[in-house]
N, C-alpha and C. Protein backbone atom coordinates (compact mmCIF):
# COMPACT_ATOMS: atom_id res chain seq x y z
N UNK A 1 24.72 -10.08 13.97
CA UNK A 1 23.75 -9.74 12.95
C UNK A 1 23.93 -8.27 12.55
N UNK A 2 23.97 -8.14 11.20
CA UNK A 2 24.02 -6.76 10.97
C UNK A 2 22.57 -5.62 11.03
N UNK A 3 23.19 -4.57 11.63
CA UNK A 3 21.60 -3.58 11.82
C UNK A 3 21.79 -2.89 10.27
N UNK A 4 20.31 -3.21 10.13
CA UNK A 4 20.07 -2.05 8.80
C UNK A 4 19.26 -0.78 9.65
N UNK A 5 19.77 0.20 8.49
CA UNK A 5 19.09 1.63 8.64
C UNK A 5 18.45 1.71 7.64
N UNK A 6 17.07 2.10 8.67
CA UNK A 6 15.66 2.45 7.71
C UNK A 6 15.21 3.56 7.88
N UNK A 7 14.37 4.30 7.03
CA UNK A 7 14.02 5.99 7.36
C UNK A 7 12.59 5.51 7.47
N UNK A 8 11.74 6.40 7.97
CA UNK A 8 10.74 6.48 7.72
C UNK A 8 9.89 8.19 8.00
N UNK A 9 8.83 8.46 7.62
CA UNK A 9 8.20 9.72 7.87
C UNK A 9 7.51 9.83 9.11
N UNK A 10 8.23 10.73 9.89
CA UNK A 10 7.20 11.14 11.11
C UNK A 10 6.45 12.44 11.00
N UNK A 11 5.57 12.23 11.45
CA UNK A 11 4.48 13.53 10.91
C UNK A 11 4.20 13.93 12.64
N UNK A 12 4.36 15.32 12.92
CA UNK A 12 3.75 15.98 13.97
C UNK A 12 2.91 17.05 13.63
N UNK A 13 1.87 17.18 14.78
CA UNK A 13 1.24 18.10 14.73
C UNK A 13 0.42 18.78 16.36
N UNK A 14 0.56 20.06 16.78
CA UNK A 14 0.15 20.69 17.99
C UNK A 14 -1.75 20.32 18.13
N UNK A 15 -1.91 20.01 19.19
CA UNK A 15 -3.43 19.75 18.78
C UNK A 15 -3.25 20.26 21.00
N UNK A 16 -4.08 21.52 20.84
CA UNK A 16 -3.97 22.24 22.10
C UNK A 16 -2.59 22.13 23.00
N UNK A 17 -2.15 21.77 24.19
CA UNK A 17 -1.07 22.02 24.65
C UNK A 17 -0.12 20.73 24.37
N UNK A 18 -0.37 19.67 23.54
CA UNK A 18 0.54 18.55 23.53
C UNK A 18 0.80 18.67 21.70
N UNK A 19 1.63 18.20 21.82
CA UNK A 19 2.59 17.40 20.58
C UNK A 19 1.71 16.01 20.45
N UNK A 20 1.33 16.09 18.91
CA UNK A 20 0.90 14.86 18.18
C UNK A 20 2.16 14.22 17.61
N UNK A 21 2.30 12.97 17.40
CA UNK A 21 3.36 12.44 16.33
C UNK A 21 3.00 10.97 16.05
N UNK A 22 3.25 10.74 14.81
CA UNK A 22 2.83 9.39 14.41
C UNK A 22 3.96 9.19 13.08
N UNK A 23 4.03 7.70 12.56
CA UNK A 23 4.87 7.34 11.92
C UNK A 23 4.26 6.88 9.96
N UNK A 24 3.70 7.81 9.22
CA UNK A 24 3.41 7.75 7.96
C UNK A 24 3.37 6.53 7.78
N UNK A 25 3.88 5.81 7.80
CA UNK A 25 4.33 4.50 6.86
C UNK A 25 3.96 2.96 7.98
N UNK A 26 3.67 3.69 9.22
CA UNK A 26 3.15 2.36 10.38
C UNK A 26 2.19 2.21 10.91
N UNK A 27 0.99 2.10 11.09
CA UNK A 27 -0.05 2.20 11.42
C UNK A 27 -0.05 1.85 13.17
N UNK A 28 -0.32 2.54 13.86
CA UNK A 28 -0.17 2.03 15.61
C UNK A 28 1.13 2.98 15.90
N UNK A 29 1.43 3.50 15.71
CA UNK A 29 3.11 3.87 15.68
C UNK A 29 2.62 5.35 15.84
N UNK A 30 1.95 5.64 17.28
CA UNK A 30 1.75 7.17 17.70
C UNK A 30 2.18 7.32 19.05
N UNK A 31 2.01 8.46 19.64
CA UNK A 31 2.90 9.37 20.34
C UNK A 31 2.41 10.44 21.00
N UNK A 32 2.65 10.98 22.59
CA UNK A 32 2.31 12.67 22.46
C UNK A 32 3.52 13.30 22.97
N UNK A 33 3.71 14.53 23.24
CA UNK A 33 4.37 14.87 24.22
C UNK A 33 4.38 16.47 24.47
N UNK A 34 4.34 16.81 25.82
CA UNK A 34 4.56 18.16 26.23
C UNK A 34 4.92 18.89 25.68
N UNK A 35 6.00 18.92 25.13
CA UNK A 35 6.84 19.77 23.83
C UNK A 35 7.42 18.80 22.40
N UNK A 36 7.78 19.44 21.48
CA UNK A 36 8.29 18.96 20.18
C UNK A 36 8.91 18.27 20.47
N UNK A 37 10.36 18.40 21.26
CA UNK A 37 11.19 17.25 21.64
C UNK A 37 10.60 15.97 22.42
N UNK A 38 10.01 16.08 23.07
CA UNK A 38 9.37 14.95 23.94
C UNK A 38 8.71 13.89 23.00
N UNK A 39 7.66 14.76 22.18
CA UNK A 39 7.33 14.07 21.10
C UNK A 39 7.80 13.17 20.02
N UNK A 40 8.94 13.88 19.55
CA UNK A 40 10.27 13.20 18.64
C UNK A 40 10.97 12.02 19.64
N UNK A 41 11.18 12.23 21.00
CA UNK A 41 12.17 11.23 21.46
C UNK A 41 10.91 9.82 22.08
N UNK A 42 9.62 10.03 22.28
CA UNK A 42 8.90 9.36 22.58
C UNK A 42 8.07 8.84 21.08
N UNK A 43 7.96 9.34 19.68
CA UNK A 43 8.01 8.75 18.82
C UNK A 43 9.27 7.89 18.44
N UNK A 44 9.99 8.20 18.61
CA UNK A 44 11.57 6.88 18.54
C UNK A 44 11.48 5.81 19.54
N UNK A 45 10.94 5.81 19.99
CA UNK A 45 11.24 4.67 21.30
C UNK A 45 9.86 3.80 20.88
N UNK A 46 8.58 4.57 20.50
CA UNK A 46 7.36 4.10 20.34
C UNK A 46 7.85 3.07 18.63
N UNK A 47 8.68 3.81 17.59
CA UNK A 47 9.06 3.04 16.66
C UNK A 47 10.19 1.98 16.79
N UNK A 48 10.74 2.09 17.53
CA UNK A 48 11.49 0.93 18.02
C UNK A 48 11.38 -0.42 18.71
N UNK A 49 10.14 0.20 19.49
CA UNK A 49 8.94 -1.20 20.11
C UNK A 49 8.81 -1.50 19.31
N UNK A 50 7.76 -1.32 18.40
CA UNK A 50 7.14 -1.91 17.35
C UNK A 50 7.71 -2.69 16.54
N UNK A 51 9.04 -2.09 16.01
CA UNK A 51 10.17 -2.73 15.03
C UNK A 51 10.01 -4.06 15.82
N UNK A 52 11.24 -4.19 17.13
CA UNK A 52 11.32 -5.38 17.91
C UNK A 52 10.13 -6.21 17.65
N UNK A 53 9.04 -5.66 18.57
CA UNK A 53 7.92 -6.35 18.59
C UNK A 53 7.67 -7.60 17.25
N UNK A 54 7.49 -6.84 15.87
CA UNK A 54 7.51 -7.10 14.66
C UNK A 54 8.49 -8.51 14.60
N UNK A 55 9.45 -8.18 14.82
CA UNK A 55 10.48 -8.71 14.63
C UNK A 55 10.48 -9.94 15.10
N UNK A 56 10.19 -9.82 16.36
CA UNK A 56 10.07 -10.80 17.14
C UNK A 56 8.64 -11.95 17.17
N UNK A 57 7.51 -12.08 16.60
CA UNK A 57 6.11 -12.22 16.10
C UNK A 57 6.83 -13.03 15.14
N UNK A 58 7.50 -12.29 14.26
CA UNK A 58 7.61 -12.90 12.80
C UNK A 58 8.84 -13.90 13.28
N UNK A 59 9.72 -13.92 14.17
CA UNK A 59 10.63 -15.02 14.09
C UNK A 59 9.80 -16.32 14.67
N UNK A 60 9.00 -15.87 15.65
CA UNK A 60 8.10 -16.91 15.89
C UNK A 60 6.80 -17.91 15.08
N UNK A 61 6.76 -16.80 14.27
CA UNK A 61 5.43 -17.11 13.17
C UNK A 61 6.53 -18.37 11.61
N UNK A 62 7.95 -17.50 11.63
CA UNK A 62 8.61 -18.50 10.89
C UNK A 62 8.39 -19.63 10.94
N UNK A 63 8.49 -20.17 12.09
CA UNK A 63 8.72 -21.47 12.50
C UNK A 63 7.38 -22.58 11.64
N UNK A 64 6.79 -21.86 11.53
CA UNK A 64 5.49 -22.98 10.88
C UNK A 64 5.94 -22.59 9.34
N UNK A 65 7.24 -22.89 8.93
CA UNK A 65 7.86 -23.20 7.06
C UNK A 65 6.80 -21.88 6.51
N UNK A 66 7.03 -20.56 6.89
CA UNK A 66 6.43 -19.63 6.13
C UNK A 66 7.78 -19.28 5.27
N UNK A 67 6.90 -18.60 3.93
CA UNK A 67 8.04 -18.13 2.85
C UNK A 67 8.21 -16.58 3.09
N UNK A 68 9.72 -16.40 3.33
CA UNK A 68 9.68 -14.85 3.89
C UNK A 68 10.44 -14.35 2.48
N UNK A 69 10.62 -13.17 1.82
CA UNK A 69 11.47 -13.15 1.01
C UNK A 69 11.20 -11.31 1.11
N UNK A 70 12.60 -10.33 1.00
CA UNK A 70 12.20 -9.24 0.46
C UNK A 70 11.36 -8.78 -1.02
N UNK A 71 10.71 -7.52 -0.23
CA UNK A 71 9.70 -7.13 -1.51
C UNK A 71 9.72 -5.41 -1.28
N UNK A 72 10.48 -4.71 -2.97
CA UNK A 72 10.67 -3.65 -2.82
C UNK A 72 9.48 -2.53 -3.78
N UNK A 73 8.91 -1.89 -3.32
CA UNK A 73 8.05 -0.84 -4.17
C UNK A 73 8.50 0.32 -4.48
N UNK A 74 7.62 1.24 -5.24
CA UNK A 74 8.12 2.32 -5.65
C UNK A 74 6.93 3.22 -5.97
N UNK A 75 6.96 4.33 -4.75
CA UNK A 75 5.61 4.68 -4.61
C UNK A 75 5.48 6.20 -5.06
């Protein structure tokens, strides 16, 4: 299967001694960490669950003849 590459916006922000981070465009798709880096590499792993997760829901949810089709916006 081929992997697509997707971008998305991560937004951080210091809120007392931890790193905030969350993913603009995913709702659930947050994060902390000790420092900036921690934050960034524990927001990637936190968006990568989710992807799978997603992924995996919807191959199961297929199965009952749902119509899947891409749908592109422009925001």
């Amino acid at each position: 299967m081929k992997k697509v590459k997707r971008q998305f916006t991560a937004v951080y922000r210091k809120s007392g001694k931890w790193y905030l981070g969350w993913i603009e465009e995913i709702s659930g798709v947050n994060t902390q960490g000790a420092t900036l880096k921690e934050a960034r590499e524990n927001l990637r792993e936190a968006l990568l669950l989710i992807l799978e997760t997603n992924k995996m829901l919807s191959s199961i949810e297929s199965r009952d003849k749902s119509i899947r089709e891409p749908l592109a916006v422009s925001i």
